[in-house]
C-alpha atoms as a PDB file:
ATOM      1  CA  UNK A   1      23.406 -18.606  45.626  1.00  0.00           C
ATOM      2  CA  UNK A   2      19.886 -19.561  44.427  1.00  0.00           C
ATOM      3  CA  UNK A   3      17.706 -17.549  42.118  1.00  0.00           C
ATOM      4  CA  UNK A   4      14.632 -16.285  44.397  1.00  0.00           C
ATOM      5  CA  UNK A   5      11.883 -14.281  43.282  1.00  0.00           C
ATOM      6  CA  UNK A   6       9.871 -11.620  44.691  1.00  0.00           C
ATOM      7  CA  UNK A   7       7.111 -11.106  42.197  1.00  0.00           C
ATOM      8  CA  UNK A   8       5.815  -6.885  42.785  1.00  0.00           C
ATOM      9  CA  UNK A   9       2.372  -6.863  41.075  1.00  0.00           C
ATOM     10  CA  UNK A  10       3.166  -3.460  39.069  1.00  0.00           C
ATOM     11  CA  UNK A  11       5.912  -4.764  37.397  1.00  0.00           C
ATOM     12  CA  UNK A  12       4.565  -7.865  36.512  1.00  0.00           C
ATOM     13  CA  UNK A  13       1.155  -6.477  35.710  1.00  0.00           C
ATOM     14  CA  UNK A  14       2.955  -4.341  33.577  1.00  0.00           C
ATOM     15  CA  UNK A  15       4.890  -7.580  31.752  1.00  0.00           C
ATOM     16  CA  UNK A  16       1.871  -9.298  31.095  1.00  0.00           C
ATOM     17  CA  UNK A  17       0.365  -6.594  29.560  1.00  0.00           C
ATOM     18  CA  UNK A  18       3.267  -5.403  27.609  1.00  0.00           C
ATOM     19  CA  UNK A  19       5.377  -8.363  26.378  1.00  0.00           C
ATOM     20  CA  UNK A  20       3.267 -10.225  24.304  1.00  0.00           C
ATOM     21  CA  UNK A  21       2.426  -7.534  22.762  1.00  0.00           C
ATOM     22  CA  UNK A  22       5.513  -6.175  21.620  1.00  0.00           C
ATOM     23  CA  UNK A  23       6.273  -9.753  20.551  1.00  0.00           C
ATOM     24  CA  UNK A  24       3.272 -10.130  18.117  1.00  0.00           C
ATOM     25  CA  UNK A  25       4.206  -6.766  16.995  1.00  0.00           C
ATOM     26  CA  UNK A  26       7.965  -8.103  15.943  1.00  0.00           C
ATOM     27  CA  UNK A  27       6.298 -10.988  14.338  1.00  0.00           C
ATOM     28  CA  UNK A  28       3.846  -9.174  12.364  1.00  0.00           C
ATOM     29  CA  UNK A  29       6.440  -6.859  11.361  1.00  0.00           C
ATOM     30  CA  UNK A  30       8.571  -9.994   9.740  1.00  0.00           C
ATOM     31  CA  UNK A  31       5.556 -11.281   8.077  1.00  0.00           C
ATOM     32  CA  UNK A  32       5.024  -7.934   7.015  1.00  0.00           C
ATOM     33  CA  UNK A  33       8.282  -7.716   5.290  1.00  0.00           C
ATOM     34  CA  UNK A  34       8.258 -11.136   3.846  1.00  0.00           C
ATOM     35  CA  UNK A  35       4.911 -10.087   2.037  1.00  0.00           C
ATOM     36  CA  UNK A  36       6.802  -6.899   0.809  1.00  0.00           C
ATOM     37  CA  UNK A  37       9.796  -8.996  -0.764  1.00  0.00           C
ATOM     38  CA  UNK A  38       7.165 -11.754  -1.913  1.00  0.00           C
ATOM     39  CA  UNK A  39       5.582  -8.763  -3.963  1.00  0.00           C
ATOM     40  CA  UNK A  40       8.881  -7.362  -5.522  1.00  0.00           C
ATOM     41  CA  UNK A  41      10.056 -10.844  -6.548  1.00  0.00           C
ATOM     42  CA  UNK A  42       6.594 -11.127  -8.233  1.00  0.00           C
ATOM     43  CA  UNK A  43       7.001  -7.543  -9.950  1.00  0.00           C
ATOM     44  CA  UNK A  44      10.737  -8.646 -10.826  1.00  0.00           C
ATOM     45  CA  UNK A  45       8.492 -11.578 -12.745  1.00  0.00           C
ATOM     46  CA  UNK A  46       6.137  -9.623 -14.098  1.00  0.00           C
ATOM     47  CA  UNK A  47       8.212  -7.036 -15.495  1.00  0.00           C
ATOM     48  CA  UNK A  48       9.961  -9.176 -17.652  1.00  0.00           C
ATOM     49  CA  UNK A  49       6.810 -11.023 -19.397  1.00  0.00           C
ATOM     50  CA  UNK A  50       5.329  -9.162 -22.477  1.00  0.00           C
ATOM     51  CA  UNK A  51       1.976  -7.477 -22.736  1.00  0.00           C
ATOM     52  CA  UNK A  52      -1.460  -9.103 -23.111  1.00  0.00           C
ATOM     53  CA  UNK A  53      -4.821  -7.825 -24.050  1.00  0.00           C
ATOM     54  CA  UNK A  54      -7.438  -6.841 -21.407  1.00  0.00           C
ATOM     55  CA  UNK A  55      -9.432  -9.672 -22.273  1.00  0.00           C
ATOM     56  CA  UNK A  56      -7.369 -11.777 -20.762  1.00  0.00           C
ATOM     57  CA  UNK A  57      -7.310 -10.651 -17.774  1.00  0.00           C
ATOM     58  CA  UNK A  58     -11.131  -9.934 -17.456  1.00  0.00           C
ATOM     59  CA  UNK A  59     -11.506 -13.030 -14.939  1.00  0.00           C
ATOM     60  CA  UNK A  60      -8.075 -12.957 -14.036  1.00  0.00           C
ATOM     61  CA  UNK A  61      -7.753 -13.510  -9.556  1.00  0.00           C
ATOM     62  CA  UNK A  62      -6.268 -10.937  -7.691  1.00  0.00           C
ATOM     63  CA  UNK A  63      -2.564 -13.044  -7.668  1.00  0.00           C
ATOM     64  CA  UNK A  64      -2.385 -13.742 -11.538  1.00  0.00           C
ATOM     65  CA  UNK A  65      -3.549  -9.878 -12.416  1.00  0.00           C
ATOM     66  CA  UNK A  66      -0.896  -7.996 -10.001  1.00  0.00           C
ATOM     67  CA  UNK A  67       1.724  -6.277 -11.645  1.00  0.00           C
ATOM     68  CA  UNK A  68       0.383  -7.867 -15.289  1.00  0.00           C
ATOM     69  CA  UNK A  69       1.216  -5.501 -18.361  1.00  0.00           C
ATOM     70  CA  UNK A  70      -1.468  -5.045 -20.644  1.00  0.00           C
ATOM     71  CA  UNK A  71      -1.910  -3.107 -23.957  1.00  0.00           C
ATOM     72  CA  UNK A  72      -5.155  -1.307 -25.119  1.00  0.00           C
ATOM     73  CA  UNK A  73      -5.717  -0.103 -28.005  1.00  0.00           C
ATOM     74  CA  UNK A  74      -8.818   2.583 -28.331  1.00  0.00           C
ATOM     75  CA  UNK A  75      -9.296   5.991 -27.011  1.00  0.00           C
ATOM     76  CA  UNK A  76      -9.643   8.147 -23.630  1.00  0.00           C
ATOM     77  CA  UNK A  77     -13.192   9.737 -22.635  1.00  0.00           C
ATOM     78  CA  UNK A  78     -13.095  13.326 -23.636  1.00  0.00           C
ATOM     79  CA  UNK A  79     -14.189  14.651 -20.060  1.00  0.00           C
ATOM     80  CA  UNK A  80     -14.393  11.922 -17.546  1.00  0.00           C
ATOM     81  CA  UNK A  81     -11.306  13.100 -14.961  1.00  0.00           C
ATOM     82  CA  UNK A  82     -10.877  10.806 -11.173  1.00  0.00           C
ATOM     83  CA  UNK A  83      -8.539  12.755  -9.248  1.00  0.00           C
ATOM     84  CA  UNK A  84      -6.984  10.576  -6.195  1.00  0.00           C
ATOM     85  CA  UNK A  85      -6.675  12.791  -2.820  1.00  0.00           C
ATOM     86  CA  UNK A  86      -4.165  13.627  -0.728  1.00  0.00           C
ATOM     87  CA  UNK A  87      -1.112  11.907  -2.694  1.00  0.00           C
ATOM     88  CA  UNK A  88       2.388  13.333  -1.445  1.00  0.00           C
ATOM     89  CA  UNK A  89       5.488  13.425  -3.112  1.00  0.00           C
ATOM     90  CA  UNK A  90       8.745  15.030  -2.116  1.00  0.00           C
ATOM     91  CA  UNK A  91       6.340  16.820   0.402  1.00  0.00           C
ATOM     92  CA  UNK A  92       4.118  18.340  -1.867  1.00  0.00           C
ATOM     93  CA  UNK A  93       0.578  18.029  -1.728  1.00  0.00           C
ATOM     94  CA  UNK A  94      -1.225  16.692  -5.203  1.00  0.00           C
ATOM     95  CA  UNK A  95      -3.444  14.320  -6.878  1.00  0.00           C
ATOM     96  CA  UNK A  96      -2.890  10.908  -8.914  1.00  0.00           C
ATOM     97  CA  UNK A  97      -5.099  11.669 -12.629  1.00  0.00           C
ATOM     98  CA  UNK A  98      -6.765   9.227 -13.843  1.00  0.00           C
ATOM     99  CA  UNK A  99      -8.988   9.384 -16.923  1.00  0.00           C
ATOM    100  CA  UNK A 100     -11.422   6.563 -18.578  1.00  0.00           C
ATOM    101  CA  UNK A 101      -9.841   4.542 -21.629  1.00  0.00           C
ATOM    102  CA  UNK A 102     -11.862   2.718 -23.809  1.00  0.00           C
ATOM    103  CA  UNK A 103     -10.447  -0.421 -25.208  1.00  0.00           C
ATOM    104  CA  UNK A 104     -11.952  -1.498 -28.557  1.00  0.00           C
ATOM    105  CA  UNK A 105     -11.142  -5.116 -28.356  1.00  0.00           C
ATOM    106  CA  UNK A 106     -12.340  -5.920 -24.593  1.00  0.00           C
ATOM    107  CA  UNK A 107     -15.794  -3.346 -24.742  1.00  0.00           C
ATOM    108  CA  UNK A 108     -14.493  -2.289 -21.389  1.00  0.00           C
ATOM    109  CA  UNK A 109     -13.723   1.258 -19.592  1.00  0.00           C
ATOM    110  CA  UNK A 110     -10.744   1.241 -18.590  1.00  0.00           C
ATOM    111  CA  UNK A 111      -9.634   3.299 -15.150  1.00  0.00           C
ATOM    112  CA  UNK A 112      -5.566   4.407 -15.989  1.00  0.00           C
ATOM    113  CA  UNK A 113      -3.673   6.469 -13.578  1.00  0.00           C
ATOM    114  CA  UNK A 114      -1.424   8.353 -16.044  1.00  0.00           C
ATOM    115  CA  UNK A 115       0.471   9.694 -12.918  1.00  0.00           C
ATOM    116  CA  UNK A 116       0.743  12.645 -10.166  1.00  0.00           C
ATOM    117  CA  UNK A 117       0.146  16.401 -10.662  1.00  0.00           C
ATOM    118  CA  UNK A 118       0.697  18.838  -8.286  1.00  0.00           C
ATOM    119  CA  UNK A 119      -2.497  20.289  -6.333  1.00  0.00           C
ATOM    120  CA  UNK A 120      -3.775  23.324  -4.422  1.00  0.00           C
ATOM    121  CA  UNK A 121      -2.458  22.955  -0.930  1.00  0.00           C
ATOM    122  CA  UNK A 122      -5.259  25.606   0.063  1.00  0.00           C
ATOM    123  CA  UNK A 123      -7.585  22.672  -1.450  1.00  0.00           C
ATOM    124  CA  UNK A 124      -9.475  25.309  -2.893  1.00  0.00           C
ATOM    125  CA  UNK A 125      -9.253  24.372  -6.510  1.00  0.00           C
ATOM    126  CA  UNK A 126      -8.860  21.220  -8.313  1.00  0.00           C
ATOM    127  CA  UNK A 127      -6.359  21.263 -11.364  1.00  0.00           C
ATOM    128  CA  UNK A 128      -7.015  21.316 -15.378  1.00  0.00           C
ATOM    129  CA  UNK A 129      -6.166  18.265 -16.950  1.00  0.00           C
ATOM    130  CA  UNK A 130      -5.376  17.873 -20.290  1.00  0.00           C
ATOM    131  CA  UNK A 131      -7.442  14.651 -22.410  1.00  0.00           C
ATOM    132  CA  UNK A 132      -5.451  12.948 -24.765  1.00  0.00           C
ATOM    133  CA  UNK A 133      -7.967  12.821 -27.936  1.00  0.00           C
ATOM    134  CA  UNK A 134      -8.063  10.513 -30.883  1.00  0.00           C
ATOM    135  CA  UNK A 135      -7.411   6.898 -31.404  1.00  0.00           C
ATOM    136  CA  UNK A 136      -4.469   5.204 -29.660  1.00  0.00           C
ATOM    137  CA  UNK A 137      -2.471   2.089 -28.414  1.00  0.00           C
ATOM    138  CA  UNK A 138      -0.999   2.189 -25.255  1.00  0.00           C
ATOM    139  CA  UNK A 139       0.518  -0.079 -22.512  1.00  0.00           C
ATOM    140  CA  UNK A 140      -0.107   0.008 -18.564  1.00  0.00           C
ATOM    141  CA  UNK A 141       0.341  -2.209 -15.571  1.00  0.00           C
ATOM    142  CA  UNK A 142      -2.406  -3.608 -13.318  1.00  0.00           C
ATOM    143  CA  UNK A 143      -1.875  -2.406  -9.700  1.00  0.00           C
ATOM    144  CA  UNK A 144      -3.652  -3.994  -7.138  1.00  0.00           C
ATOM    145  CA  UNK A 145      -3.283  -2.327  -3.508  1.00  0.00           C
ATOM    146  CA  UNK A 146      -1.189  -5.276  -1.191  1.00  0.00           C
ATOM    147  CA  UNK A 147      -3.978  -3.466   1.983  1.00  0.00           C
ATOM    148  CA  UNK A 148      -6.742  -1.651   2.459  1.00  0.00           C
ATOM    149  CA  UNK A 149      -6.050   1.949   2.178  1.00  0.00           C
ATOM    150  CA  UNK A 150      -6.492   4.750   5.229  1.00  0.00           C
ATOM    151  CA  UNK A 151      -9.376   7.313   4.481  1.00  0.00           C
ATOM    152  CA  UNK A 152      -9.469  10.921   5.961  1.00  0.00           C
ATOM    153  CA  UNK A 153     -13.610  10.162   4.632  1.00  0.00           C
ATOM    154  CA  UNK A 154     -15.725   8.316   3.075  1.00  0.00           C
ATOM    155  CA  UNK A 155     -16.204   8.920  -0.724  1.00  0.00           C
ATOM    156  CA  UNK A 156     -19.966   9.372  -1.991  1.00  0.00           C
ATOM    157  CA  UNK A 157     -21.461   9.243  -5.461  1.00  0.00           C
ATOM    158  CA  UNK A 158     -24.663  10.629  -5.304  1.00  0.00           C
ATOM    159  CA  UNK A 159     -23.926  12.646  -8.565  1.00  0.00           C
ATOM    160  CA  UNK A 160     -20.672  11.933 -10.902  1.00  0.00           C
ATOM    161  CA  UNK A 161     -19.291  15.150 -11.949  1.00  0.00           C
ATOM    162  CA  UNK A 162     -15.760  15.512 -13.834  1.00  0.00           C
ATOM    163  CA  UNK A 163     -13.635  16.118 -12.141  1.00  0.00           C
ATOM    164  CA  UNK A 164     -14.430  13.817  -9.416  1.00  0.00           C
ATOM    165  CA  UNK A 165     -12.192  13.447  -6.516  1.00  0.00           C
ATOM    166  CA  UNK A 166     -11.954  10.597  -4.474  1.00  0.00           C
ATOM    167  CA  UNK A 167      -9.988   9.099  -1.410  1.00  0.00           C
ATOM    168  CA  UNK A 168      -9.376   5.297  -3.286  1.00  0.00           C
ATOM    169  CA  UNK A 169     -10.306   3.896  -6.848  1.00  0.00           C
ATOM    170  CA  UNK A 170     -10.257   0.547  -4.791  1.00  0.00           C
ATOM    171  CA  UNK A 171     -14.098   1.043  -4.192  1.00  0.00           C
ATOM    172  CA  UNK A 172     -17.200  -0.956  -5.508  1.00  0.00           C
ATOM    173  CA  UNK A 173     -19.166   2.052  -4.638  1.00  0.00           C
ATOM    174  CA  UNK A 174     -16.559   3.922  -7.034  1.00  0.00           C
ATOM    175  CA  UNK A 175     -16.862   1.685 -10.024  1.00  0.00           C
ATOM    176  CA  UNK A 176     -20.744   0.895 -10.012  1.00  0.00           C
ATOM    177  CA  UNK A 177     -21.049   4.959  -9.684  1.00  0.00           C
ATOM    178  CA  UNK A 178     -18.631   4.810 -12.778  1.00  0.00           C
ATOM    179  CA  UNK A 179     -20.814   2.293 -15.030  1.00  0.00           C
ATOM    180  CA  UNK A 180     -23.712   3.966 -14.212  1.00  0.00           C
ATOM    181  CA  UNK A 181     -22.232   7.686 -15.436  1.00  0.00           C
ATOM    182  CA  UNK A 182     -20.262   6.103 -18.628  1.00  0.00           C
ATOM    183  CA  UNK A 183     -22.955   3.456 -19.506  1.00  0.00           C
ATOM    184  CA  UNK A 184     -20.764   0.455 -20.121  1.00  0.00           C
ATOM    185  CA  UNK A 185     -19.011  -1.632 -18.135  1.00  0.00           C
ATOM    186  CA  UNK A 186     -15.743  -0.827 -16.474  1.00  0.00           C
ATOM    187  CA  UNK A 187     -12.583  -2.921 -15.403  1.00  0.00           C
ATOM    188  CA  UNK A 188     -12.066  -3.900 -12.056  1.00  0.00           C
ATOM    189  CA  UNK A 189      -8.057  -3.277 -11.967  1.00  0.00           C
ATOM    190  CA  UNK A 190      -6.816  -0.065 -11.710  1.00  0.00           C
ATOM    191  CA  UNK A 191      -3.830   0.346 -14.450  1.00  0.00           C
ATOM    192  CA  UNK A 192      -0.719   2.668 -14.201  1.00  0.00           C
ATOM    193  CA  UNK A 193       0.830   4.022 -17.307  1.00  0.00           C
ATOM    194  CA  UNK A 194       4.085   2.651 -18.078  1.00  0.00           C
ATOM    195  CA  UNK A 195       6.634   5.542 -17.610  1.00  0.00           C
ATOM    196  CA  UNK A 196       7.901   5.516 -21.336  1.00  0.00           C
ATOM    197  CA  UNK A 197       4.237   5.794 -22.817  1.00  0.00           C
ATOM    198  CA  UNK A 198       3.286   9.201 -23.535  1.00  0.00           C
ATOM    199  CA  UNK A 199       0.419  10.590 -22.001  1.00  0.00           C
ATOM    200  CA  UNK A 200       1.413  10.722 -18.667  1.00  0.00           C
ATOM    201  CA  UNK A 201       2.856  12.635 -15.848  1.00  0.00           C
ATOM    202  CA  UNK A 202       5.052  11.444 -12.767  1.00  0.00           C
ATOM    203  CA  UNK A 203       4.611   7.836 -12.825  1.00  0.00           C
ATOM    204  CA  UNK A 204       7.500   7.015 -10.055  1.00  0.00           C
ATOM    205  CA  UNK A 205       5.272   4.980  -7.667  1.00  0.00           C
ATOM    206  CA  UNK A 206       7.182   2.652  -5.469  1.00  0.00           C
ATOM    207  CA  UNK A 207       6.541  -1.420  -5.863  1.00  0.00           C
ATOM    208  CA  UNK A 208       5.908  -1.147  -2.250  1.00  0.00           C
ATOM    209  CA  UNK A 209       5.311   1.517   0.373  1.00  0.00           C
ATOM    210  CA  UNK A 210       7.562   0.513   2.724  1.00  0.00           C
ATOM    211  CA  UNK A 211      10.588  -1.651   1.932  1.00  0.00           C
ATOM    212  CA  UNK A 212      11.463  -5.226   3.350  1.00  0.00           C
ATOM    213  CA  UNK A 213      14.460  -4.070   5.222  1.00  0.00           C
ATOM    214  CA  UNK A 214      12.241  -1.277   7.305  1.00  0.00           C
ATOM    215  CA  UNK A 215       9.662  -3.684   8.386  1.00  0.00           C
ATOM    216  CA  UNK A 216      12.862  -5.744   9.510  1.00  0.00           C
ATOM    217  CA  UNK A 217      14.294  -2.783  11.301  1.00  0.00           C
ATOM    218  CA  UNK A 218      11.037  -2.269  13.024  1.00  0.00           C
ATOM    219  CA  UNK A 219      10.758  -6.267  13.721  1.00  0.00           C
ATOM    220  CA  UNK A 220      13.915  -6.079  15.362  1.00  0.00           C
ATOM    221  CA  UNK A 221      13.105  -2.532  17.517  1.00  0.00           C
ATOM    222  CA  UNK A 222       9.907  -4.567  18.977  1.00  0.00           C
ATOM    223  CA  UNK A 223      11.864  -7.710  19.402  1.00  0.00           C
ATOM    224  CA  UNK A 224      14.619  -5.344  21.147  1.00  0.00           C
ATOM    225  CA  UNK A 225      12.202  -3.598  23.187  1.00  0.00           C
ATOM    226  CA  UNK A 226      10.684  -7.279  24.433  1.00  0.00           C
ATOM    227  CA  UNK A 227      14.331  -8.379  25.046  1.00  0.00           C
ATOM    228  CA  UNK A 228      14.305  -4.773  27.706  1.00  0.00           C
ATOM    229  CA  UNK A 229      10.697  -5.625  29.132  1.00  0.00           C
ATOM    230  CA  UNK A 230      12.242  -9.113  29.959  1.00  0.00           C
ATOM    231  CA  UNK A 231      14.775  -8.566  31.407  1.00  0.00           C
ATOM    232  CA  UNK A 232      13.878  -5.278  33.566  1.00  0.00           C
ATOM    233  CA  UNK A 233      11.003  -7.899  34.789  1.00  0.00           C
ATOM    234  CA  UNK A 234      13.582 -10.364  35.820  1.00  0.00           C
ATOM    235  CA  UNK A 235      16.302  -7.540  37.685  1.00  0.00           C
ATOM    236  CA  UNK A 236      12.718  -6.375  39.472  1.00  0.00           C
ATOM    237  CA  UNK A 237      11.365  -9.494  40.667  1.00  0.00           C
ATOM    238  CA  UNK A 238      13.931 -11.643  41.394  1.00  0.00           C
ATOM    239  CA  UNK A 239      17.657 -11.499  42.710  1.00  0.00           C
ATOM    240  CA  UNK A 240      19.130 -12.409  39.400  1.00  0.00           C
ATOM    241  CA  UNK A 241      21.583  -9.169  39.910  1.00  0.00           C
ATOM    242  CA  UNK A 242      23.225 -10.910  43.147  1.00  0.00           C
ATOM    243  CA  UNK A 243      23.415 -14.035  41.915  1.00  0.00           C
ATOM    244  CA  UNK A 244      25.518 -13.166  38.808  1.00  0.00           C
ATOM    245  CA  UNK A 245      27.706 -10.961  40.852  1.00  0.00           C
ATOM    246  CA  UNK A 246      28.018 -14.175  43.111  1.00  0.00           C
ATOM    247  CA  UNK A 247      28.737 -16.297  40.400  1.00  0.00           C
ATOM    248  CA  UNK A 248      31.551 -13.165  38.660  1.00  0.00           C
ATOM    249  CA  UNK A 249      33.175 -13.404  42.197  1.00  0.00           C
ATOM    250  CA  UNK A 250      33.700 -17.477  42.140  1.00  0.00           C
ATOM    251  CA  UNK A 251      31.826 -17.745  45.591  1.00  0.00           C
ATOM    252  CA  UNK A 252      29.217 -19.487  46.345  1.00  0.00           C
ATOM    253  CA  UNK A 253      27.632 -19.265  49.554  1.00  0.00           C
END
C-alpha cells in the first residue's frame, strides 16, 4: 500500500505554527544548559586560584572578572545600606545586604553583598542592619549575573537614602546614583562575601540558577513534545496508520 496524504488545513496550520517552535525551544534549552556547565567549570577554575587585589581587576572584561576572588583591605561606610528586593529562600521572603567597602589600595567603593536577611513579608518595614566598623581585610568573589535580571519595577534615584532598596545592583543608573551620594568612584562588579569571612549572613547562593541537567530535562520535554506534534500531523493527514498495519499483516495490496 502507498503512503497518501490528505493534508486538513487545521491540523497543518496548527504544525506550522507549532513545530518549529517547540524545536527552537529544545535547542535553546541545550544551549542554555551548555552555558550553565560552561559557567560551573569556570567557577570550578576560579575557585581554586588565590586572591588578587582590586586593582587588578579594575579593567578586567566581563569573562576574566567572573567568579575572580579578590581581597580588600580598608573599611565599610558607616551608614550606606543597598538592600536587594524580593530575594527568596526556602520560601521566605527577604533581602540580599549589601553595604559600601572602601579599599585603601584601589581608591575605590566597593559594592559587597555580605548575604540574605530575612524581610517583612507585609513589606512594611525594611530591616536594621548592623555596620561592621573599623579597619579590616577581607576576601569576596566577583559575581557577574550570566542574564539580565526580571524587574517587578523600575528602580529610581532621584534621592539616595540608606537604606536604599533596589530591584538589581546590575544598573548604571544604580552606580552613577552611588558615586554621586559617596563622592568617589565605585567598582563596577558586584562582590559576594566568601562564606568563611566574618561579616556576613547567608551567603549560600547557587553558581547557577538553574542547573545543566534541568535545562536538559526541559530540552528533551520540547524535543518530546515536537516528536507528538509530528507525528499526530502525520496519523491526521496521511494514511500512515493503514499502511503500517498493511505492512504488520505481510500483505500488500
Amino acid at each position: 500500500m502507498k503512503l497518501l496524504w490528505d493534508l486538513e488545513w487545521k491540523t497543518t496550520a496548527l504544525t506550522l505554527c507549532l513545530l518549529p517552535s517547540l524545536v527552537w525551544l529544545g535547542f535553546w534549552q541545550v544551549e542554555r544548559a551548555e552555558e550553565k556547565a560552561f559557567l560551573a567549570q569556570q567557577y570550578a577554575v576560579q575557585a581554586r586560584q588565590l586572591a588578587v587585589p582590586v586593582a587588578d581587576l579594575l579593567n578586567a572584561s566581563p569573562a576574566d572578572a567572573r567568579f575572580r576572588r579578590v581581597r580588600m583591605s580598608g573599611y565599610f561606610d558607616p551608614d550606606a545600606v543597598v538592600l536587594l528586593d524580593n530575594q527568596i529562600r526556602d520560601g521566605r521572603y527577604g533581602h540580599d545586604v549589601f553595604n559600601v567597602f572602601y579599599d585603601t589600595a584601589s581608591q575605590r567603593a566597593l559594592l559587597v553583598n555580605r548575604g540574605w536577611v530575612n524581610g517583612d513579608p507585609s513589606r512594611q518595614s525594611l530591616p536594621t542592619i548592623e555596620i561592621p566598623s573599623g579597619e579590616m581585610s577581607l576576601e569576596a568573589r566577583v559575581y557577574i549575573s550570566p542574564g539580565k535580571p526580571y524587574l517587578l519595577q523600575e528602580d529610581s534615584f532621584t534621592d539616595v537614602e540608606w537604606p536604599l532598596l533596589v530591584q538589581t545592583v546590575a544598573s548604571d543608573d544604580l552606580r552613577r546614583a552611588l558615586e554621586a551620594r559617596l563622592n568617589r568612584p565605585l567598582f563596577s562588579r558586584e562582590l559576594r562575601l566568601l562564606p568563611n569571612e566574618a561579616h556576613g549572613f547567608r551567603r549560600d547562593w547557587p553558581i547557577v540558577n538553574v542547573s545543566p541537567s534541568k535545562h536538559q530535562g526541559y530540552a528533551v520535554q520540547w524535543f518530546t513534545m515536537a516528536a507528538a506534534l509530528a507525528l499526530l500531523f502525520l496519523f491526521r493527514s496521511s494514511n500512515l496508520r493503514d499502511v503500517l498495519k498493511t505492512r504488520g499483516t505481510g500483505s500488500d495490496h
